[in-house]
Protein backbone atom coordinates (compact mmCIF):
# COMPACT_ATOMS: atom_id res chain seq x y z
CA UNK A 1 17.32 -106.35 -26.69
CA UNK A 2 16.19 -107.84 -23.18
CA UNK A 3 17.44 -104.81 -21.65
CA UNK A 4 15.75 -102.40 -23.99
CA UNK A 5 11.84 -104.37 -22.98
CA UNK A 6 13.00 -104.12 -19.32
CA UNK A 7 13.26 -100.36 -19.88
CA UNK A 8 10.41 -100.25 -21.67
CA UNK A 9 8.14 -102.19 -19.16
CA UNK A 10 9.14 -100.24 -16.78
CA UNK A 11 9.02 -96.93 -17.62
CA UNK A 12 4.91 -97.67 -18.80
CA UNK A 13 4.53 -99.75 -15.46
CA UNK A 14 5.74 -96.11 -13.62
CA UNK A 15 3.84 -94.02 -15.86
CA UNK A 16 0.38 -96.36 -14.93
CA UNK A 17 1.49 -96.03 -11.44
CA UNK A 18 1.81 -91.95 -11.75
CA UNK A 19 -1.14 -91.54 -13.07
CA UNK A 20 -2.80 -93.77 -10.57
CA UNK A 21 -1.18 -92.13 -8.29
CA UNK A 22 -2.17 -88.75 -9.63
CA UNK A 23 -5.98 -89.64 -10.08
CA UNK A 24 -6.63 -91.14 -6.39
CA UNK A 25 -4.84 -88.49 -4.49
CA UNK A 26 -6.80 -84.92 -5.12
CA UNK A 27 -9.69 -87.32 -3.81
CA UNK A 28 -8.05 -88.67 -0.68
CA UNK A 29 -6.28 -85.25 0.08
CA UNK A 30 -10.02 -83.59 0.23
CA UNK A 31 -11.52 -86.31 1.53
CA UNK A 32 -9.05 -86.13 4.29
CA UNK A 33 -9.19 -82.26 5.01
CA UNK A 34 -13.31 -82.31 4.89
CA UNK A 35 -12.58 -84.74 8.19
CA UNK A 36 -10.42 -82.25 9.75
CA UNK A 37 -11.53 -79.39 12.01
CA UNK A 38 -11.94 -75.89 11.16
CA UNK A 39 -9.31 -74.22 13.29
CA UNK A 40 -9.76 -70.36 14.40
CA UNK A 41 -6.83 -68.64 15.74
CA UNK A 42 -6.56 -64.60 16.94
CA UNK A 43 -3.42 -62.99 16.54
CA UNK A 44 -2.67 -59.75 18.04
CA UNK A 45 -0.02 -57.65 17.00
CA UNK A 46 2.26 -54.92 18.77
CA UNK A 47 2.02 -52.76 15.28
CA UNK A 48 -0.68 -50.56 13.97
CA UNK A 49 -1.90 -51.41 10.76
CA UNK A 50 0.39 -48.23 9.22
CA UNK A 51 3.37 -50.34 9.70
CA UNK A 52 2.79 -52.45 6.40
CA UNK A 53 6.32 -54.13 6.60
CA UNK A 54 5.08 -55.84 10.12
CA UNK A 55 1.70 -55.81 10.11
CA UNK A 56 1.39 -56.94 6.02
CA UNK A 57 3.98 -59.60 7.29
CA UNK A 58 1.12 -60.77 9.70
CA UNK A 59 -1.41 -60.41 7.40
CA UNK A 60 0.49 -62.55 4.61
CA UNK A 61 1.32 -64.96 7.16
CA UNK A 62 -2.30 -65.73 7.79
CA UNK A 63 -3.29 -65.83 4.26
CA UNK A 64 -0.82 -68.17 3.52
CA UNK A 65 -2.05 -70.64 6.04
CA UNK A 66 -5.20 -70.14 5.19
CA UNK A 67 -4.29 -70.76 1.60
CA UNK A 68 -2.31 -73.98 2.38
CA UNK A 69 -4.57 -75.83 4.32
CA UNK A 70 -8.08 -74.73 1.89
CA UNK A 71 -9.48 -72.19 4.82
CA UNK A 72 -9.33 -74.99 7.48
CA UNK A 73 -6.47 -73.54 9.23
CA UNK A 74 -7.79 -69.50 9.43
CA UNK A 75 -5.83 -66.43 11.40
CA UNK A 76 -7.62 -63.41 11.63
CA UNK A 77 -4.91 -60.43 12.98
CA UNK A 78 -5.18 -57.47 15.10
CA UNK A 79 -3.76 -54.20 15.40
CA UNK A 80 -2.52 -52.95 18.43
CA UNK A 81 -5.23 -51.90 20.99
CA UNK A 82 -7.63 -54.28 19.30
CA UNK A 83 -7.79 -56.94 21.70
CA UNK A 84 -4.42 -56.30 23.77
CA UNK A 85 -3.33 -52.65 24.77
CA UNK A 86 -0.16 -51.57 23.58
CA UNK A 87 3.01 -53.45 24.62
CA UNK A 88 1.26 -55.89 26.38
CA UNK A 89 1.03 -58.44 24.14
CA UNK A 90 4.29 -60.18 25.49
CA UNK A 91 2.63 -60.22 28.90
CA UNK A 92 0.02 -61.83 27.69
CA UNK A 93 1.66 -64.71 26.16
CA UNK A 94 4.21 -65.14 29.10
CA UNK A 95 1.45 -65.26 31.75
CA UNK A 96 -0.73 -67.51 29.17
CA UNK A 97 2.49 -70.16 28.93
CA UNK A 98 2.96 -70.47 32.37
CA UNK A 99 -0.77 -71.22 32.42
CA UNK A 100 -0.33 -73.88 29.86
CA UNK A 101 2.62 -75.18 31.46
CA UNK A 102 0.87 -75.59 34.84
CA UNK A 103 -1.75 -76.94 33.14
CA UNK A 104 0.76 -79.94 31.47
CA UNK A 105 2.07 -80.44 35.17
CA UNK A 106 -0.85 -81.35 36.80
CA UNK A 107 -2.24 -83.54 34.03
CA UNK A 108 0.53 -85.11 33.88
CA UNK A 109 0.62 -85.86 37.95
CA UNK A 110 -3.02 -87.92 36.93
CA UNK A 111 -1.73 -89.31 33.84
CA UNK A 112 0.88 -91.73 33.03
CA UNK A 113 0.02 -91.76 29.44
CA UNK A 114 0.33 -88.17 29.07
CA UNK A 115 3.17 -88.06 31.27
CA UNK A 116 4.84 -89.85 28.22
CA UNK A 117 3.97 -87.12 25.92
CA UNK A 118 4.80 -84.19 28.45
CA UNK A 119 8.22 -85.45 29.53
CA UNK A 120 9.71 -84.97 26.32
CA UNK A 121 8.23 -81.79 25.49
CA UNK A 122 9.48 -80.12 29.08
CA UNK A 123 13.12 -81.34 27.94
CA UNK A 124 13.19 -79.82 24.84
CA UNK A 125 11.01 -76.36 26.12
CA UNK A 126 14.01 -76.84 29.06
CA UNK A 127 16.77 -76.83 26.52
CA UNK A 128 14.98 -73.71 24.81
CA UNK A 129 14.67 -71.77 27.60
CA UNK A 130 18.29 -72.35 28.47
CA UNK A 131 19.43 -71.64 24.69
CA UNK A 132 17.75 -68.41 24.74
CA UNK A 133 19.20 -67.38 28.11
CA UNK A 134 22.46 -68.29 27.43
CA UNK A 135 22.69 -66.44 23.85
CA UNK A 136 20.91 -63.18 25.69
CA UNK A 137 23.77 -63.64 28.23
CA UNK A 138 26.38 -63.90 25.95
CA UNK A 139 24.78 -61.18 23.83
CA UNK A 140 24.69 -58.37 27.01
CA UNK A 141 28.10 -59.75 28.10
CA UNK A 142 29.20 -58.75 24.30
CA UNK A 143 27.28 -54.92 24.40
CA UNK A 144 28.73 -54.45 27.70
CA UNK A 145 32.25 -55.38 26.33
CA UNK A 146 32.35 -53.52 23.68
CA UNK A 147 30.46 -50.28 24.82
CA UNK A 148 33.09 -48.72 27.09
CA UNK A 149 34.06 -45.36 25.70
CA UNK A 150 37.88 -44.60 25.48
CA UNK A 151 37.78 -40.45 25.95
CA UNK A 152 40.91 -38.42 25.27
């Protein structure tokens, strides 16, 4: 019988506690994205907007952010030639990384506080960088392996 009140108890005691739960958090989930910024991001593609498998991909993409974070979080895309002529896009973001990462160096040569936020970052974008050569070795070493041509 003890065990059936101890059930009982319980079970209302976590019900009280859902519904507590359920009230005060719509209120501190908008209370906490009204003190968040509105972010703005560009994003350029290398497709016209024809291509709806890619380009729709991009656009879905940003409406889904947007969507997820109540419009605080907005992407507006680009077709090709928009902002970046065509195929240069990759350019763009190589030259704009290296910028960044320059950027990281120095503060970090006037910081020590944000030299304890950068190291870790440069090992892991280090151990990326290596990853992805590695595989794309392995991957031409493959093609060129298996592309020779026996003819009769």
């Amino acid at each position: 019988m003890k065990r059936l009140h101890l059930l009982s108890s319980i079970t209302t005691g976590g019900a009280t506690t859902a519904t507590l739960a359920a009230l005060t958090h719509p209120t501190s989930v908008a209370v906490e994205a009204q003190s968040q910024p509105q972010i703005r991001w560009k994003m350029t593609t290398s497709w016209p907007t024809s291509l709806d498998t890619l380009y729709g991909a991009a656009q879905t993409v940003a409406r889904r952010v947007s969507e997820m974070t109540d419009g605080r979080f907005s992407i507006q895309v680009f077709a090709v030639g928009e902002i970046v002529p065509g195929l240069q896009v990759l350019e763009i973001l190589e030259a704009a990384q290296k910028i960044s990462v320059e950027l990281l160096r120095e503060k970090s040569a006037e910081s020590q506080s944000f030299q304890q936020t950068y190291q870790p970052w440069k090992k892991f974008r280090d151990a990326v960088l290596t990853w992805s050569a590695v595989g794309e070795f392995a991957d031409n070493n493959w093609v060129i392996a298996n592309s020779k041509l026996e003819i009769d």
